[in-house]
Protein backbone atom coordinates (compact mmCIF):
# COMPACT_ATOMS: atom_id res chain seq x y z
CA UNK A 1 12.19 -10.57 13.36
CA UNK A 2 11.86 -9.56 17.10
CA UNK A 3 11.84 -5.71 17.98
CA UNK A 4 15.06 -4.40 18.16
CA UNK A 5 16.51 -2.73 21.08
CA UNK A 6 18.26 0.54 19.10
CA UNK A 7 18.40 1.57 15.41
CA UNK A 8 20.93 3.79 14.10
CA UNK A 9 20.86 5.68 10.78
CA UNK A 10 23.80 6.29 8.80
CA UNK A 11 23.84 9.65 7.78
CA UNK A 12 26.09 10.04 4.44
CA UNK A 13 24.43 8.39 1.38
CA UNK A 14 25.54 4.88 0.48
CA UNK A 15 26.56 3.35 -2.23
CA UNK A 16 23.05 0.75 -3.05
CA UNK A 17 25.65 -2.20 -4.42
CA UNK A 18 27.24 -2.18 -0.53
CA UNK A 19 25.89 -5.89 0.44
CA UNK A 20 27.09 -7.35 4.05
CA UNK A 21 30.35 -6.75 4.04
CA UNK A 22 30.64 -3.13 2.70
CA UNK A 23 27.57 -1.94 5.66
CA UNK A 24 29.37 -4.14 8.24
CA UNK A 25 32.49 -1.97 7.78
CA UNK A 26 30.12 1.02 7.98
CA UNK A 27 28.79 0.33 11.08
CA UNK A 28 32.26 -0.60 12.51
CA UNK A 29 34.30 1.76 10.97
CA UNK A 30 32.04 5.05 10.79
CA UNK A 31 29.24 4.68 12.70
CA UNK A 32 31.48 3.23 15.82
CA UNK A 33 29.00 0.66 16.59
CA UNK A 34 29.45 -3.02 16.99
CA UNK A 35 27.38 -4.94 14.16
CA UNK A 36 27.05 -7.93 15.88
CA UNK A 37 24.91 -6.49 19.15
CA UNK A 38 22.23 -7.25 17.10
CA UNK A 39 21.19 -3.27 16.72
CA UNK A 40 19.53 -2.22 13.00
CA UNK A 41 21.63 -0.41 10.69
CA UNK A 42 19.86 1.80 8.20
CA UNK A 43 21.65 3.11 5.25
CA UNK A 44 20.17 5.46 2.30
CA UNK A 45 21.64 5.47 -1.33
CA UNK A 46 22.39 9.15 -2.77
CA UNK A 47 19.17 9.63 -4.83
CA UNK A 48 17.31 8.15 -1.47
CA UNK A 49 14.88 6.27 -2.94
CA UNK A 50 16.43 2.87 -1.38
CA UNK A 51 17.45 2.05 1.99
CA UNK A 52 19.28 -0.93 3.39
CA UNK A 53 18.63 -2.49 6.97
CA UNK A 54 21.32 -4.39 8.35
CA UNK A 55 20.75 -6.91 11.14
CA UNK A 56 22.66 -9.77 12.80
CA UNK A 57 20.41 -12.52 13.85
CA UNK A 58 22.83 -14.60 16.13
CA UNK A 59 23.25 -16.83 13.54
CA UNK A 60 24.50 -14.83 10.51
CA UNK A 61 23.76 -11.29 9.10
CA UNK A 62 20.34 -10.19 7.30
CA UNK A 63 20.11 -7.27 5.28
CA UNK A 64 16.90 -5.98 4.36
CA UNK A 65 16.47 -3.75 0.81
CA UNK A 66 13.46 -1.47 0.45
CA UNK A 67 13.13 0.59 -2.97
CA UNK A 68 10.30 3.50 -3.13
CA UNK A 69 8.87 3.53 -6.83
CA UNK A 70 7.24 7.26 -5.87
CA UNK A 71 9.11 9.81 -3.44
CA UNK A 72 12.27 9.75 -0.85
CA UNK A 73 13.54 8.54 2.13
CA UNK A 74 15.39 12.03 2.89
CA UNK A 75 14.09 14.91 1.50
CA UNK A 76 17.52 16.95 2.14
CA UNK A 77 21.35 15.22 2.90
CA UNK A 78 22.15 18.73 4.36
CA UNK A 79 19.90 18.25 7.59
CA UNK A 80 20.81 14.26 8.09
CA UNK A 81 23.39 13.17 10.40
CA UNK A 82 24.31 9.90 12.01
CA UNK A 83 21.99 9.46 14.68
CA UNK A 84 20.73 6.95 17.11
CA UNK A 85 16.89 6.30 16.63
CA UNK A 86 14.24 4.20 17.68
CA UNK A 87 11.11 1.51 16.39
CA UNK A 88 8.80 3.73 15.74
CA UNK A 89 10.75 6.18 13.39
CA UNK A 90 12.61 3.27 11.54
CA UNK A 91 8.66 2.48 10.68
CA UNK A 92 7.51 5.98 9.87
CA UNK A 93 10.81 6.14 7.86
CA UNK A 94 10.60 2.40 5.49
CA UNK A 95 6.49 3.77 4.85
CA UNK A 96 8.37 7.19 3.62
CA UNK A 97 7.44 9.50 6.42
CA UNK A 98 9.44 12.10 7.31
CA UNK A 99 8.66 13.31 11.05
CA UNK A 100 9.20 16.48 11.20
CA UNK A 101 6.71 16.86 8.42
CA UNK A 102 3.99 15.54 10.98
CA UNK A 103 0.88 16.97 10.73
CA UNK A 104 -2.25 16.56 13.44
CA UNK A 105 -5.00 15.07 12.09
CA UNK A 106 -6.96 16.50 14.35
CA UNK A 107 -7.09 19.96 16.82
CA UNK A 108 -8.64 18.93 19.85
CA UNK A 109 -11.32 21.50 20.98
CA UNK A 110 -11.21 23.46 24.20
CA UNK A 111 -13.36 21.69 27.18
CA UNK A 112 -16.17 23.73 28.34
């Protein structure tokens, strides 16, 4: 799969049975955006333990299923909204990493 340009998130929960045609019509319909510009499209069922990746592929539509057997996608509905995002966070997000839980691993220390 080559690196997409954008990724947008849906930000309602999602029914998890909604296959290619139900998230096409999601990202048409709600999310104003034009499926077939070959843009990800990341929806989250209601408990948020599964997300769904849609992608077109210039040949036909791929959608992409990832369950988490321990933890969340979202840890709250109440702070997600549709949103435009990019590589990096879709990553952080499918590995269950919430950014703005981000933590330094490390302080550097003042130069003398």
């Amino acid at each position: 799969m080559p690196k997409p340009g954008r990724v947008f998130i849906y930000g309602q929960p999602v029914d998890a049975r909604k296959s290619y045609d139900g998230l096409y019509a999601l990202a048409r319909n709600e999310m104003k955006q034009d499926p077939l510009s070959g843009h990800l499209f990341c929806f989250i069922n209601r408990r948020a333990n599964q997300i769904k990746v849609l992608w077109w592929d210039r040949s036909g539509f791929c959608v992409w299923s990832k369950r988490l057997e321990v933890g969340r996608f979202v840890s709250d509905w109440g702070q997600i909204c549709s949103s435009e995002t990019d590589w990096t966070h879709l990553k952080l997000l499918l590995e269950g990493v919430e950014p703005k839980s981000f933590r330094k691993r490390y302080s550097r220390l003042p130069a003398t």
